[in-house]
PDB file of N, CA and C in Angstrom:
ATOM      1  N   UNK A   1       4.484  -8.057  19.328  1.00  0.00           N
ATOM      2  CA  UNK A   1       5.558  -7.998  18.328  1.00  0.00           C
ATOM      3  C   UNK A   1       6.776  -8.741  18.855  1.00  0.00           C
ATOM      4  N   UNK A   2       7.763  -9.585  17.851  1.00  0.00           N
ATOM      5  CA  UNK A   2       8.444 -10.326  18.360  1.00  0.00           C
ATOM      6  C   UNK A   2       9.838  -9.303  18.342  1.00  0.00           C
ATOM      7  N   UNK A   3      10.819  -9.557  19.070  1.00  0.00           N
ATOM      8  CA  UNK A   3      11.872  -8.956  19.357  1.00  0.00           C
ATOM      9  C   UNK A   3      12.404  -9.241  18.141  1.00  0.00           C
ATOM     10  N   UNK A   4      13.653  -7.659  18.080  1.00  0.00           N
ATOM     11  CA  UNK A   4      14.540  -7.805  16.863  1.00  0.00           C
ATOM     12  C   UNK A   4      15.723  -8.122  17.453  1.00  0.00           C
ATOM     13  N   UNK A   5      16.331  -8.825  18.536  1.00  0.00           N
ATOM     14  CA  UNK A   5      17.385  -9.059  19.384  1.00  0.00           C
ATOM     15  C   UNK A   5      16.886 -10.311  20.456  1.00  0.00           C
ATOM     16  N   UNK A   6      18.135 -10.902  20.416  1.00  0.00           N
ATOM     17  CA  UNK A   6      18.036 -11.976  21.563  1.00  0.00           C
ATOM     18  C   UNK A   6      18.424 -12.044  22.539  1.00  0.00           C
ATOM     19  N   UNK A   7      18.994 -11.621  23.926  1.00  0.00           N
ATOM     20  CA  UNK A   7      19.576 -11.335  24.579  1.00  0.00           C
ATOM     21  C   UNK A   7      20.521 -12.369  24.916  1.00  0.00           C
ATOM     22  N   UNK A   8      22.020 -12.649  25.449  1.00  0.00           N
ATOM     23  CA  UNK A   8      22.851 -13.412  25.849  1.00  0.00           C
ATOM     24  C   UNK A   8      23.777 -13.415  27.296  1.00  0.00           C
ATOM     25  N   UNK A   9      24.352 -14.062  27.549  1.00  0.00           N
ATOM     26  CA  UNK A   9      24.802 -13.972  28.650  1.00  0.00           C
ATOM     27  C   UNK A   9      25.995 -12.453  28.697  1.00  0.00           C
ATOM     28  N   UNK A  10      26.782 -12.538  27.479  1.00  0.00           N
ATOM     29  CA  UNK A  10      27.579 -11.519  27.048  1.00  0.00           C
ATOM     30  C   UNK A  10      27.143 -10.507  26.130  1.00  0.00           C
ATOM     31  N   UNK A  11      25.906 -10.392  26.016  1.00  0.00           N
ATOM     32  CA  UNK A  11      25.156  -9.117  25.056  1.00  0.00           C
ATOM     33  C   UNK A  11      24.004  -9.354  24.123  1.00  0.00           C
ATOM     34  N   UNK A  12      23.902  -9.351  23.236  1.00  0.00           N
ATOM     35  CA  UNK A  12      22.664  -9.483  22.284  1.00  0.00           C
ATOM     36  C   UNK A  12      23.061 -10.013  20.862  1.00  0.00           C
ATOM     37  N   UNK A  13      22.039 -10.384  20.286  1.00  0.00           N
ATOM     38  CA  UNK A  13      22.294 -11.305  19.080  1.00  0.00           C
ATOM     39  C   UNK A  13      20.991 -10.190  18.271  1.00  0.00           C
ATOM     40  N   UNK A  14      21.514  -9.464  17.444  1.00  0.00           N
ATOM     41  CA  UNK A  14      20.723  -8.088  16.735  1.00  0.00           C
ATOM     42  C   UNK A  14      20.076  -8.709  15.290  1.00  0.00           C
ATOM     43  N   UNK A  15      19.148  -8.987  15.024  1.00  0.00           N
ATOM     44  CA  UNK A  15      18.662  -9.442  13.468  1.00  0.00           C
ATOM     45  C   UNK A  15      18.112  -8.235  12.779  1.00  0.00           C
ATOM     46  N   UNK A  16      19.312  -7.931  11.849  1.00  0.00           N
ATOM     47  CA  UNK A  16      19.356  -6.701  11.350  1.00  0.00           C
ATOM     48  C   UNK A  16      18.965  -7.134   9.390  1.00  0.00           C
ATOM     49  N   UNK A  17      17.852  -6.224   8.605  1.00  0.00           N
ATOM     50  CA  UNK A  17      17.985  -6.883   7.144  1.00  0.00           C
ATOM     51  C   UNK A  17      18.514  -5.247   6.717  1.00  0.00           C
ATOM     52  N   UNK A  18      19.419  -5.447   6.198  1.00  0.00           N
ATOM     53  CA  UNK A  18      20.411  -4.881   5.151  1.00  0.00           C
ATOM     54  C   UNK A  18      20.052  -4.353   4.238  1.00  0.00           C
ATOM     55  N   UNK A  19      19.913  -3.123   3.300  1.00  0.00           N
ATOM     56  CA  UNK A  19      19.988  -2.639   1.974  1.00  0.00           C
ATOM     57  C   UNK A  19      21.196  -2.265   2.353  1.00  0.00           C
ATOM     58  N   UNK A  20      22.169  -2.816   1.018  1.00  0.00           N
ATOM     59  CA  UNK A  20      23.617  -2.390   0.578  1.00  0.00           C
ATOM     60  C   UNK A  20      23.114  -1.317  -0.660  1.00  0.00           C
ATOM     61  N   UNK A  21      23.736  -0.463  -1.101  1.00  0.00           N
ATOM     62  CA  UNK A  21      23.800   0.609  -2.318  1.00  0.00           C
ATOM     63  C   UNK A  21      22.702   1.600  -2.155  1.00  0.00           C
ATOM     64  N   UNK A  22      22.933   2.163  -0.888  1.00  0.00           N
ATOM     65  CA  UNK A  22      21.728   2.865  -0.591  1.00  0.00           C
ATOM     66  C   UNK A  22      22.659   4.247  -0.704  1.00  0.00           C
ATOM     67  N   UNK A  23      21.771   5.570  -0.584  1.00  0.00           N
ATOM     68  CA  UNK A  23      21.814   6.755  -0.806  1.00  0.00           C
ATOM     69  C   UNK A  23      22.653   7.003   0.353  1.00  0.00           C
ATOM     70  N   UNK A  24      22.271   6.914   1.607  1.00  0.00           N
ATOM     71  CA  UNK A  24      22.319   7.019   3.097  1.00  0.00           C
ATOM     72  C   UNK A  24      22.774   6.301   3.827  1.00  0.00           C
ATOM     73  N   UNK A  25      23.577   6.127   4.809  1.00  0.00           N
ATOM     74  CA  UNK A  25      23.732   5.177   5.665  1.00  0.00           C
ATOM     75  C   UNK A  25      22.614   5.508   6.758  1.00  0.00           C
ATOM     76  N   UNK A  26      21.630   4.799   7.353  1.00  0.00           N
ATOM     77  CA  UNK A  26      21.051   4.838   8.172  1.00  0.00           C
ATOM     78  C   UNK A  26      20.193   4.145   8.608  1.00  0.00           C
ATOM     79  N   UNK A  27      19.746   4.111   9.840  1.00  0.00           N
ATOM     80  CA  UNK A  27      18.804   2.933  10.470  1.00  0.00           C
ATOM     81  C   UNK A  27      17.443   3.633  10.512  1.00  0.00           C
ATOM     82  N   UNK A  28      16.312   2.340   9.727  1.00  0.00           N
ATOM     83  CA  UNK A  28      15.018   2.780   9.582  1.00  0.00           C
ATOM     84  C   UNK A  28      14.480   2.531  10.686  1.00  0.00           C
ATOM     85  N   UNK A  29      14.569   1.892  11.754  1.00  0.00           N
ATOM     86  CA  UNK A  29      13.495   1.203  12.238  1.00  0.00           C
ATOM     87  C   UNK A  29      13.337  -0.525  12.483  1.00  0.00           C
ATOM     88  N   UNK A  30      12.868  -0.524  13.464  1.00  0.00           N
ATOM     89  CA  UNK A  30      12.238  -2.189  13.369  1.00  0.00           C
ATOM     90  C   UNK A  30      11.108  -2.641  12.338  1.00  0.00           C
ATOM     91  N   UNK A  31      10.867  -3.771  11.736  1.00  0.00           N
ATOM     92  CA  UNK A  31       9.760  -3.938  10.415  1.00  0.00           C
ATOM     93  C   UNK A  31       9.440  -5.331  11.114  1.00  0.00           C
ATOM     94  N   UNK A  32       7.993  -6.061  11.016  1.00  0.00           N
ATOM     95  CA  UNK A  32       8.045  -7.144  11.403  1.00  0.00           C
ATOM     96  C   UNK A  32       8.173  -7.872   9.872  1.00  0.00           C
ATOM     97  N   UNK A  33       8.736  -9.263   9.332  1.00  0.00           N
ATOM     98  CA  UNK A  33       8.579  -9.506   8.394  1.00  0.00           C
ATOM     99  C   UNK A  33       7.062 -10.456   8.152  1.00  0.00           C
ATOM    100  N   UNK A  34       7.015 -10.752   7.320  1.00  0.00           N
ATOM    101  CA  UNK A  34       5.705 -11.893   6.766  1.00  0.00           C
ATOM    102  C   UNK A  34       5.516 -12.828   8.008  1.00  0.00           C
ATOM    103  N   UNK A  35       6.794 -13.881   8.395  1.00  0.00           N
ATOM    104  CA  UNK A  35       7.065 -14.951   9.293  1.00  0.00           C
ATOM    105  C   UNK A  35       6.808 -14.351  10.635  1.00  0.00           C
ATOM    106  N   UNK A  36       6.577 -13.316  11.068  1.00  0.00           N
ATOM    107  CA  UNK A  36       6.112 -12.814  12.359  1.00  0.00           C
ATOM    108  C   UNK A  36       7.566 -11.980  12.976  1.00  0.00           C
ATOM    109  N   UNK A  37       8.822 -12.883  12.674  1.00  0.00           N
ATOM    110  CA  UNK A  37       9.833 -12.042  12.853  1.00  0.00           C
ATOM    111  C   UNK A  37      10.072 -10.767  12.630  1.00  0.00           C
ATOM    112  N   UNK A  38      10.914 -10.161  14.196  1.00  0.00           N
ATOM    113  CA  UNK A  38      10.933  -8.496  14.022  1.00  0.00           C
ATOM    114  C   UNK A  38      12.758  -7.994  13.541  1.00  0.00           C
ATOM    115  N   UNK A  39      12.891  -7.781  12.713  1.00  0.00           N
ATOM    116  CA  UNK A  39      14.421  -6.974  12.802  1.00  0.00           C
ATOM    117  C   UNK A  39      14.685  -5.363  12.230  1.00  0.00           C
ATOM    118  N   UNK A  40      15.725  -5.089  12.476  1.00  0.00           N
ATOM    119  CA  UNK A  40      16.123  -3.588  12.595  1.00  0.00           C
ATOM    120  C   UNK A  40      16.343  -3.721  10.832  1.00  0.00           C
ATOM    121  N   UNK A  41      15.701  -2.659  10.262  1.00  0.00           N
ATOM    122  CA  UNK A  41      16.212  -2.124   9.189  1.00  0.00           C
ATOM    123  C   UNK A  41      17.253  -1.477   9.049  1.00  0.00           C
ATOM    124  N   UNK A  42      18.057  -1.713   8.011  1.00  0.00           N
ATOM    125  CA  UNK A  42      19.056  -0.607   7.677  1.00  0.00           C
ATOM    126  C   UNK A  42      19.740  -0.452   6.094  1.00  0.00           C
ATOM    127  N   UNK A  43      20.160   0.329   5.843  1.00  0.00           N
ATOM    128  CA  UNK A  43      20.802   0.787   5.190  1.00  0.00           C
ATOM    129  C   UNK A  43      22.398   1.005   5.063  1.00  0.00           C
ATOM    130  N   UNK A  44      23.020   1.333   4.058  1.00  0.00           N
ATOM    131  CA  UNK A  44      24.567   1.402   4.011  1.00  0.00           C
ATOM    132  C   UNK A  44      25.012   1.777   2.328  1.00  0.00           C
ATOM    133  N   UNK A  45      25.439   3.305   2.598  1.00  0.00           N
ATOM    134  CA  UNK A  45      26.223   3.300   1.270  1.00  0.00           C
ATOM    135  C   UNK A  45      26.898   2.337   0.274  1.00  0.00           C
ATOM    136  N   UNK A  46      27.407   1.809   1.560  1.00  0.00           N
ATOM    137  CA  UNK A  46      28.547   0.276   0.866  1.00  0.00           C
ATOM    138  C   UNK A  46      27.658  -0.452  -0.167  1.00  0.00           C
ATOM    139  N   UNK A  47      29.116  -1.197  -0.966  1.00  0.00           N
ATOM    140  CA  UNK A  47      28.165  -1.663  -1.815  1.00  0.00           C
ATOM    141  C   UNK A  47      28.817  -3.353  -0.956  1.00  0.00           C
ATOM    142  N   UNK A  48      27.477  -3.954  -1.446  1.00  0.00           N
ATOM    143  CA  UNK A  48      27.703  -5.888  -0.759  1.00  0.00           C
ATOM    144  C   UNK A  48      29.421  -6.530  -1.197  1.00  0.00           C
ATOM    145  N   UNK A  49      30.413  -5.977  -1.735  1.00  0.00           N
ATOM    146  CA  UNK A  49      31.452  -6.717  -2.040  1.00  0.00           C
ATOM    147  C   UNK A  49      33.049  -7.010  -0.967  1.00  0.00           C
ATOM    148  N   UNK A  50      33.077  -8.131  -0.813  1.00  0.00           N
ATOM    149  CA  UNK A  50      34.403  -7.920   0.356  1.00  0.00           C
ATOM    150  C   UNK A  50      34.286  -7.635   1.799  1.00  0.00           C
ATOM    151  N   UNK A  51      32.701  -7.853   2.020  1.00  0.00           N
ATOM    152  CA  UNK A  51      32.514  -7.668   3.700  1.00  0.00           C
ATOM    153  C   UNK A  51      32.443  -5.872   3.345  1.00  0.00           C
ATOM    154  N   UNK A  52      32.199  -5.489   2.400  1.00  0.00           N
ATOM    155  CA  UNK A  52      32.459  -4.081   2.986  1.00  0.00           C
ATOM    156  C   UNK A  52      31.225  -3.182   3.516  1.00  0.00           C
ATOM    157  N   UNK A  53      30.304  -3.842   3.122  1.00  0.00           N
ATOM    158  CA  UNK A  53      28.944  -3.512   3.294  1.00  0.00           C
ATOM    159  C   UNK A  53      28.517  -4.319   5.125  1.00  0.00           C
ATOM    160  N   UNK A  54      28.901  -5.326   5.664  1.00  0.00           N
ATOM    161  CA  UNK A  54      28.705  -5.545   6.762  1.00  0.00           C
ATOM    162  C   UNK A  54      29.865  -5.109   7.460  1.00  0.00           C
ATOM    163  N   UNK A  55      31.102  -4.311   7.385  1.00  0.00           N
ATOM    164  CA  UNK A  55      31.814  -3.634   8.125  1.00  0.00           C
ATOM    165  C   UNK A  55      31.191  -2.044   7.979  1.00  0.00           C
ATOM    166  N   UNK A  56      30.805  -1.667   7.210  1.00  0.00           N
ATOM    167  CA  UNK A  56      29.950  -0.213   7.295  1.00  0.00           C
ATOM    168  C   UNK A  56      28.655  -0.866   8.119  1.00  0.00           C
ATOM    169  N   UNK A  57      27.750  -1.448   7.988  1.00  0.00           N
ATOM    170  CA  UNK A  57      26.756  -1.630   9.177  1.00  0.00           C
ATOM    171  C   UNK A  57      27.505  -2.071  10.727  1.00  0.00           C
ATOM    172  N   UNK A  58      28.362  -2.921  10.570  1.00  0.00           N
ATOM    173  CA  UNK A  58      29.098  -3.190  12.159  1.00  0.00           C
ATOM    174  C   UNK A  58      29.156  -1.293  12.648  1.00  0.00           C
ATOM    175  N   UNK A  59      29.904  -0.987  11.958  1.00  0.00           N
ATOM    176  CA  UNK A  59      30.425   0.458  12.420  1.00  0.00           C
ATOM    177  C   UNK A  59      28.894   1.328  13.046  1.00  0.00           C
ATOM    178  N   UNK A  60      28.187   1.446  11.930  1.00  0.00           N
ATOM    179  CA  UNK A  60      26.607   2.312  12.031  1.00  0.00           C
ATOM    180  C   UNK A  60      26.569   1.818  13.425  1.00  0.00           C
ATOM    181  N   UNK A  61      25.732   0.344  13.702  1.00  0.00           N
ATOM    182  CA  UNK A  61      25.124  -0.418  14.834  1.00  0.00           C
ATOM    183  C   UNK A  61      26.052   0.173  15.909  1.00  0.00           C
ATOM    184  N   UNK A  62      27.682  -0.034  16.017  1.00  0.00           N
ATOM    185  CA  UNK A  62      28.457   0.476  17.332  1.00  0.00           C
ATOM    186  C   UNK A  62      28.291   1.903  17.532  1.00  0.00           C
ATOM    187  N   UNK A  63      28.307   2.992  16.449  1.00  0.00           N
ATOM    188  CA  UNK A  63      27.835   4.178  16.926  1.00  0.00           C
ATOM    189  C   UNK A  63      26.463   4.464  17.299  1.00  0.00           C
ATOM    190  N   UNK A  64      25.581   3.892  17.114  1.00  0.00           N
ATOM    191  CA  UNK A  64      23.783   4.010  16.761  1.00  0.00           C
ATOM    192  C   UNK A  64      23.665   3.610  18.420  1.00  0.00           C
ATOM    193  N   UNK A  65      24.440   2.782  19.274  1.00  0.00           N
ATOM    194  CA  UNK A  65      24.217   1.962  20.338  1.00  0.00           C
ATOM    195  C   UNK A  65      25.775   2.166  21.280  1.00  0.00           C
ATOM    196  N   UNK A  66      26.309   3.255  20.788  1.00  0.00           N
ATOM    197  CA  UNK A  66      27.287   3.910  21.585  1.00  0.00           C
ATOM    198  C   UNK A  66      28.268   2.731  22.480  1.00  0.00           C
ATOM    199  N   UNK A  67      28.667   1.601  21.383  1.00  0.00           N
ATOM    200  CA  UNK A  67      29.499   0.559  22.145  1.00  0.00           C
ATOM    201  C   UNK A  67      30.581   0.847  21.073  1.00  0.00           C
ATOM    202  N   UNK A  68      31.859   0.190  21.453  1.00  0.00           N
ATOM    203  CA  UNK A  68      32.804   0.497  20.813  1.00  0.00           C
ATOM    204  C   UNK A  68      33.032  -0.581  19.477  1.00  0.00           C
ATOM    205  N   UNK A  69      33.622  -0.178  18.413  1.00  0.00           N
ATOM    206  CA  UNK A  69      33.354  -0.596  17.175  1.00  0.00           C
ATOM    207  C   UNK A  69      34.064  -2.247  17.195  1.00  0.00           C
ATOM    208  N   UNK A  70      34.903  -2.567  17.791  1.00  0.00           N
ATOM    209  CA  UNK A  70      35.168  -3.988  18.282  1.00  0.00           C
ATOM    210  C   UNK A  70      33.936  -5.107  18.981  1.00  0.00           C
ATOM    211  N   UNK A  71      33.060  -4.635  19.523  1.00  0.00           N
ATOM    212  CA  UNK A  71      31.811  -5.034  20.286  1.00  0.00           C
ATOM    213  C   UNK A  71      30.779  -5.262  19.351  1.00  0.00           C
ATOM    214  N   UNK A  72      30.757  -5.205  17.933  1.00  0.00           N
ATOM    215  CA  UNK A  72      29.320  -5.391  16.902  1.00  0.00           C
ATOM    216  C   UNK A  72      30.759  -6.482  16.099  1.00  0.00           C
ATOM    217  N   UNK A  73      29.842  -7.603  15.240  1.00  0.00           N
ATOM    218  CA  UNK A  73      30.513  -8.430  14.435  1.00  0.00           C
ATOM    219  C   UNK A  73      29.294  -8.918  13.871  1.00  0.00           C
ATOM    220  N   UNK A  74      29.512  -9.108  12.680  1.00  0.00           N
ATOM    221  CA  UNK A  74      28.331 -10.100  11.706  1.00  0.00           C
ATOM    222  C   UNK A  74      28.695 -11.488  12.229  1.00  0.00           C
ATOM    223  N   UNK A  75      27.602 -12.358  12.974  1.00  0.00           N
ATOM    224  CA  UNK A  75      28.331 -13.537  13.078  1.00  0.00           C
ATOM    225  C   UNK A  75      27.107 -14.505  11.905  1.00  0.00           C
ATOM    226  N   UNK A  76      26.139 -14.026  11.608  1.00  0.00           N
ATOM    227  CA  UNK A  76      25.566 -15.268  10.666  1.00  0.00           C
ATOM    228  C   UNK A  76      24.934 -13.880   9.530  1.00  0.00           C
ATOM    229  N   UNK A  77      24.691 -14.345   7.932  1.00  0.00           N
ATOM    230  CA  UNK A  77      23.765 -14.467   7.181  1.00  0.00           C
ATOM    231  C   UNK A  77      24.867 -12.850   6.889  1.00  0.00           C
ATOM    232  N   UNK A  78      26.397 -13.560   6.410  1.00  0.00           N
ATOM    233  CA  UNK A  78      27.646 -12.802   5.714  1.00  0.00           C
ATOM    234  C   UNK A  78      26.904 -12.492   4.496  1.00  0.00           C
ATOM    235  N   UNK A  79      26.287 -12.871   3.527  1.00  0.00           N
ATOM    236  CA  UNK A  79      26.591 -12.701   2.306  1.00  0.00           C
ATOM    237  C   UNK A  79      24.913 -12.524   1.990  1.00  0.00           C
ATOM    238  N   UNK A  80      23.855 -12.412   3.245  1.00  0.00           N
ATOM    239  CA  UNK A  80      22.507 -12.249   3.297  1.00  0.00           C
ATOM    240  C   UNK A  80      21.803 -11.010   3.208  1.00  0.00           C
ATOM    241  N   UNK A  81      20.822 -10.721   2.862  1.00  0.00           N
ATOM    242  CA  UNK A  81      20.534  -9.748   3.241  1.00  0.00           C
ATOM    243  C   UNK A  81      20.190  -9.607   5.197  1.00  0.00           C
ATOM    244  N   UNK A  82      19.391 -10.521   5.243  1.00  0.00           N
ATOM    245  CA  UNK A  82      19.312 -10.911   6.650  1.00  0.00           C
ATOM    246  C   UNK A  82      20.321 -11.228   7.621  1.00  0.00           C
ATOM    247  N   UNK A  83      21.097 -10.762   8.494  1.00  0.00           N
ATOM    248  CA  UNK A  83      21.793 -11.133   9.321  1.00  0.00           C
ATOM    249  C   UNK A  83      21.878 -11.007  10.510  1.00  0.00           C
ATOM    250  N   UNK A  84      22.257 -11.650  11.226  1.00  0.00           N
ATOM    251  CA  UNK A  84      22.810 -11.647  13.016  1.00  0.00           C
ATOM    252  C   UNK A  84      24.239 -10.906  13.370  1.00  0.00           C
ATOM    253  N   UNK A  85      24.002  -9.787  14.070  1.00  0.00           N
ATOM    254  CA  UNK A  85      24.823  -9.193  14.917  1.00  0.00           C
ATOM    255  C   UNK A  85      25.589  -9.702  15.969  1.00  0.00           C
ATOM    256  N   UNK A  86      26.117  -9.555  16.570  1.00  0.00           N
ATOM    257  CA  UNK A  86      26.680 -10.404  18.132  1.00  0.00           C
ATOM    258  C   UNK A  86      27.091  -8.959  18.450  1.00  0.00           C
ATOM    259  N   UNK A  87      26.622  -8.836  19.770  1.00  0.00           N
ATOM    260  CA  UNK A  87      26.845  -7.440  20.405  1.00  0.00           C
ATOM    261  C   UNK A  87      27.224  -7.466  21.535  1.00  0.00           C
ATOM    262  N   UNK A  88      28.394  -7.281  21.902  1.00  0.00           N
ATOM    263  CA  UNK A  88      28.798  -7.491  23.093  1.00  0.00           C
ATOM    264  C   UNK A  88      29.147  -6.615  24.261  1.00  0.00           C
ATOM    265  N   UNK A  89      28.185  -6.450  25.340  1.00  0.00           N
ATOM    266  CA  UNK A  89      27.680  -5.760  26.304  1.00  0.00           C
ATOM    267  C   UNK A  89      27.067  -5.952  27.675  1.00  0.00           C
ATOM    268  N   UNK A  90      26.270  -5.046  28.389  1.00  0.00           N
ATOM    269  CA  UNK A  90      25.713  -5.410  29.179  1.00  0.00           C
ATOM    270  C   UNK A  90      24.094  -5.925  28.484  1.00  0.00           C
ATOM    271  N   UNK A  91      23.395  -7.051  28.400  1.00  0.00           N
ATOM    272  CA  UNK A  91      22.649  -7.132  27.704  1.00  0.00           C
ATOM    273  C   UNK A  91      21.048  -6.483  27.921  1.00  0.00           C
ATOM    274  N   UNK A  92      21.007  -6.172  29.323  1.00  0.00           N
ATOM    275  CA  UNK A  92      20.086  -5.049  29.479  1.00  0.00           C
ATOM    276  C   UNK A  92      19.914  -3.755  28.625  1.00  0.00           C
ATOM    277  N   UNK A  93      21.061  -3.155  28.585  1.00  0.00           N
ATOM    278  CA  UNK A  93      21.590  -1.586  28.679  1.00  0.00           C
ATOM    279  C   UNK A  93      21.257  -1.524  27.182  1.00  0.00           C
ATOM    280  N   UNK A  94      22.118  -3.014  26.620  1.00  0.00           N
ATOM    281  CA  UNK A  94      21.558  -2.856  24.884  1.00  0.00           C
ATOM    282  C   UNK A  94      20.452  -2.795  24.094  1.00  0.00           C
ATOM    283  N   UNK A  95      19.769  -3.765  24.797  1.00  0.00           N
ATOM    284  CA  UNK A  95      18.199  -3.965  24.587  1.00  0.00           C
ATOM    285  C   UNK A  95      17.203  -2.427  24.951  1.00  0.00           C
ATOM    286  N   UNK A  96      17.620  -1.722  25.972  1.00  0.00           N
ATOM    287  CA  UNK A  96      16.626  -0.676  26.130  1.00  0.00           C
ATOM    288  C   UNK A  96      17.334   0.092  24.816  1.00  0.00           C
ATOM    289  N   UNK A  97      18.915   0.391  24.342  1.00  0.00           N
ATOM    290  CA  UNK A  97      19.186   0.933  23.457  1.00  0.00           C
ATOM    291  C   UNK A  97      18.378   0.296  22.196  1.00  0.00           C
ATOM    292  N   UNK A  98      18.666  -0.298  21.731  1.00  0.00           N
ATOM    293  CA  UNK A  98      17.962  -1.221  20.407  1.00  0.00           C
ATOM    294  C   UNK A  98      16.193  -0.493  20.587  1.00  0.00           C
ATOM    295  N   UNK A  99      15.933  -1.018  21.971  1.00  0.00           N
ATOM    296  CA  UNK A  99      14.260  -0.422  21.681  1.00  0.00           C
ATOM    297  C   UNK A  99      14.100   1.083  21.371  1.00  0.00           C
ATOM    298  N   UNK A 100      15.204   1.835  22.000  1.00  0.00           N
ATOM    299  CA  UNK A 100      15.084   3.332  21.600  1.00  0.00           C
ATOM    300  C   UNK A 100      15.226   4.084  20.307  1.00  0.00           C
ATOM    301  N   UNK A 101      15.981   2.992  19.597  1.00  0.00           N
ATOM    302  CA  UNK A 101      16.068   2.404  17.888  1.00  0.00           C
ATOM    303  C   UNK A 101      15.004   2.833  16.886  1.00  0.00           C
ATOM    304  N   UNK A 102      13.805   2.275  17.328  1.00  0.00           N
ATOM    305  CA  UNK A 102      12.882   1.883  16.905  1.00  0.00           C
ATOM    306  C   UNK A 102      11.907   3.589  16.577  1.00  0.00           C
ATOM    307  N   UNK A 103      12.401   3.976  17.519  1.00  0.00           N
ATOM    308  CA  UNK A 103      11.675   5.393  16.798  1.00  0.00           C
ATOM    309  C   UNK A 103      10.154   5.441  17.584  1.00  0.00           C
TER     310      UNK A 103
END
């Protein structure tokens, strides 16, 4: 199975796919998609308008992975369902977190 994270010199790059207007805020799990790619499911009350839906997942991901809420940022795939995290950490420490994710 292919990783849902990339690791970096300054932390991890998280490929997270998004449901906005969900019941729950919460993280399902890793899913592999069709393309072989693996990313973290999630969820978010928010609805997709104004970033407000990838500032409620920034927040989830920094508590879910116990880094502080400045340390998660959407840096690609704003307005996607699919997007990249930038997580900034020790990139070990995150990665065993992320795998503990997974359920």
């Amino acid at each position: 199975m292919d990783s849902p994270f990339r690791p970096r010199d300054d932390g991890i790059d998280l490929f997270v796919r998004l449901t906005p207007n969900a019941a729950v805020d919460r993280i399902e799990g890793i899913e592999t998609a069709a393309d072989g790619r693996s990313h973290l499911k999630a969820r978010v009350r928010a609805v997709p308008e104004n970033g407000a839906a990838n500032t409620a997942l920034e927040r989830m991901v920094a508590k879910a992975l116990g880094v502080p809420g400045s340390a998660v940022s959407v840096v690609a795939g704003g307005t996607s369902r699919l997007k990249t995290l930038r997580i900034w950490g020790d990139a070990a420490e995150l990665a065993k977190r992320v795998e503990a994710l997974s359920g």
